[in-house]
Protein backbone atom coordinates (compact mmCIF):
# COMPACT_ATOMS: atom_id res chain seq x y z
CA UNK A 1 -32.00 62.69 -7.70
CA UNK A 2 -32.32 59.74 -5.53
CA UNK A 3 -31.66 57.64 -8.23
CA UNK A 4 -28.17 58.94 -8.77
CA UNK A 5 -27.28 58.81 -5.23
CA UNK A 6 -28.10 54.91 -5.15
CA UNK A 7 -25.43 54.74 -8.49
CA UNK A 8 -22.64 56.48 -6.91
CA UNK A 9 -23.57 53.80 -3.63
CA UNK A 10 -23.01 50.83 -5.68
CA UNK A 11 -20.03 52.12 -7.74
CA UNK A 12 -21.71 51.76 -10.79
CA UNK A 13 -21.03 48.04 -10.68
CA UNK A 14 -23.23 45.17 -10.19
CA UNK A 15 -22.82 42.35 -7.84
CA UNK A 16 -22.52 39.73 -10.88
CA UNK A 17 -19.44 41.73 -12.08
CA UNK A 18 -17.49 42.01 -8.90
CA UNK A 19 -18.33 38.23 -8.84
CA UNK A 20 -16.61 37.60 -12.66
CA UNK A 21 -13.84 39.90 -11.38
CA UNK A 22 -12.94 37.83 -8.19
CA UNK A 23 -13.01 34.89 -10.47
CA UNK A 24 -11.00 36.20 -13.23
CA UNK A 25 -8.49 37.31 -10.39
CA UNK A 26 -8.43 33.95 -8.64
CA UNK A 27 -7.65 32.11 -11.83
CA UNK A 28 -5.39 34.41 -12.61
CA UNK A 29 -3.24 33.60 -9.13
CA UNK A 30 -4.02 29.73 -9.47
CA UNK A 31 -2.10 29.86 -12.90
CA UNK A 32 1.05 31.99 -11.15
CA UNK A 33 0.95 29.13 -8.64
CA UNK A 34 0.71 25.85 -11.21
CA UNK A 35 3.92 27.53 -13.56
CA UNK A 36 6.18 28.20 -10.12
CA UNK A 37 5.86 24.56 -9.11
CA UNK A 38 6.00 23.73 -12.85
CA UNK A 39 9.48 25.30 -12.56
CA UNK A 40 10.15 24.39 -9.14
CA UNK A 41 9.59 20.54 -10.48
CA UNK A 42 11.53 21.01 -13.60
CA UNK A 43 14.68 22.80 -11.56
CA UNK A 44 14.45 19.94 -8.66
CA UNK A 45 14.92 17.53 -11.17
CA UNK A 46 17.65 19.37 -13.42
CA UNK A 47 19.42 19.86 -10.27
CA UNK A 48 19.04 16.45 -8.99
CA UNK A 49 19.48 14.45 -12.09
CA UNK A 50 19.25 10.23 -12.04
CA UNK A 51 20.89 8.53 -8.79
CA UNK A 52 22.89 5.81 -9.75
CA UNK A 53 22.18 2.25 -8.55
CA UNK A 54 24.61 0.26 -6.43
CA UNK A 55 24.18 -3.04 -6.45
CA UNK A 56 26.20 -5.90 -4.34
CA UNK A 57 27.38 -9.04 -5.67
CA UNK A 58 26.78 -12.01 -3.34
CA UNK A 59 30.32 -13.03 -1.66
CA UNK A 60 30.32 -16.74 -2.89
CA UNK A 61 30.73 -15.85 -6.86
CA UNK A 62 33.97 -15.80 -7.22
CA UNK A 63 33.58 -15.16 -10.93
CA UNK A 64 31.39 -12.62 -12.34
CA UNK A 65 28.37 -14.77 -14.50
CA UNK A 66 27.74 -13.86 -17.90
CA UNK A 67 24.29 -13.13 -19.64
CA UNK A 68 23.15 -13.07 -22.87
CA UNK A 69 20.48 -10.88 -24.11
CA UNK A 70 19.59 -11.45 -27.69
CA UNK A 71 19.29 -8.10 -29.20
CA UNK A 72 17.48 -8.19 -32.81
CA UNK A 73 19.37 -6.04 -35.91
CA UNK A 74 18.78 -2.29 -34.86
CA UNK A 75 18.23 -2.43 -31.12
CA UNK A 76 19.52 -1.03 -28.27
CA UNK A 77 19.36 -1.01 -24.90
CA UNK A 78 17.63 2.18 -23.37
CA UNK A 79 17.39 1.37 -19.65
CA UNK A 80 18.58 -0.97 -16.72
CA UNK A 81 16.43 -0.62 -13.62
CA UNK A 82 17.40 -2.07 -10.35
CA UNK A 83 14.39 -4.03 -8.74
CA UNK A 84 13.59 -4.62 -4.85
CA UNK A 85 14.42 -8.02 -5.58
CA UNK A 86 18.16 -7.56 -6.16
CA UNK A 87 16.56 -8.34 -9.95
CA UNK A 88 17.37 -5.87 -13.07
CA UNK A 89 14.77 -5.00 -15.69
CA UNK A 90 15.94 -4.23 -18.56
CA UNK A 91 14.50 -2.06 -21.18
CA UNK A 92 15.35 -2.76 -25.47
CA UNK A 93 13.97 -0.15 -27.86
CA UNK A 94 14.08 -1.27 -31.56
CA UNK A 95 12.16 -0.69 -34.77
CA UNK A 96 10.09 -3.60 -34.31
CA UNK A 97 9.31 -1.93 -30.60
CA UNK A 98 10.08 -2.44 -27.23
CA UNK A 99 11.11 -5.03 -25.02
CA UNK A 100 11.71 -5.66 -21.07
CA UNK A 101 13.62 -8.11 -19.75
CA UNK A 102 13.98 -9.30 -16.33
CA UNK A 103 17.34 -10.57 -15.62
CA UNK A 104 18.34 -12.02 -12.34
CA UNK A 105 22.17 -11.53 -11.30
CA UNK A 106 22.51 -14.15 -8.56
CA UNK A 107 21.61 -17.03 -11.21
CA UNK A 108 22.39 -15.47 -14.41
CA UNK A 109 20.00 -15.86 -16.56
CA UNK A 110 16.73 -14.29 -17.91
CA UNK A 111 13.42 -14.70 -15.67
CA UNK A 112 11.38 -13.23 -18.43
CA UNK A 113 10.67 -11.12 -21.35
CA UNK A 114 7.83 -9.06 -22.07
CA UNK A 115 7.45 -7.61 -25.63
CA UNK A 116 5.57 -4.50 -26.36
CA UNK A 117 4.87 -3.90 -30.52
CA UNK A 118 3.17 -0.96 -31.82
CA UNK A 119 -0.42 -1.27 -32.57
CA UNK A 120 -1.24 -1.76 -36.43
């Protein structure tokens, strides 16, 4: 009879189970957490969108300069990205692969071109 007494104590359950069960639980509330700031990131940036990039032109150019950026047969450009440096990087996606250039307004002309190809 003693034996039963100690069963009904314990609930039946050892400690190794309550253990799993806290863990399972746990888990369980670390994944609710991760998907609502998954959303909260994915609304934030819905919401927010891309902020648009003033830039200034210097005061003595009294004529807008002119660039050329050779663009190969089936490119297109996919980004312009204001730098720091007043420069603009800009970004050419074609079939051959990607390229970056690095234009600078003030002079008007390219600083330099980086070209990324798909590995073989």
């Amino acid at each position: 009879m003693d034996m039963n007494v100690a069963k009904q104590e314990h609930g039946g359950e050892s400690g190794g189970s309550k253990a799993l069960l806290a863990l399972v639980i746990g888990m369980g509330v670390l994944i609710v957490i991760g998907v609502a700031v998954l959303i909260g990131v994915v609304v934030t940036r819905i919401m927010h969108g891309h902020h648009a990039v003033q830039t200034s032109v210097p005061a003595n150019v009294d004529h807008a300069e002119k660039v050329t950026i050779p663009l190969l047969r089936g490119e297109h450009i996919t980004r312009v990205i204001a730098m720091n440096d007043g420069d603009l990087a800009v970004s050419v996606q074609g079939d051959a692969g990607e390229r970056l250039f690095v234009w600078a307004p003030e002079s008007g002309r390219v600083v330099s071109e980086a070209v990324f190809i798909p590995a073989p």
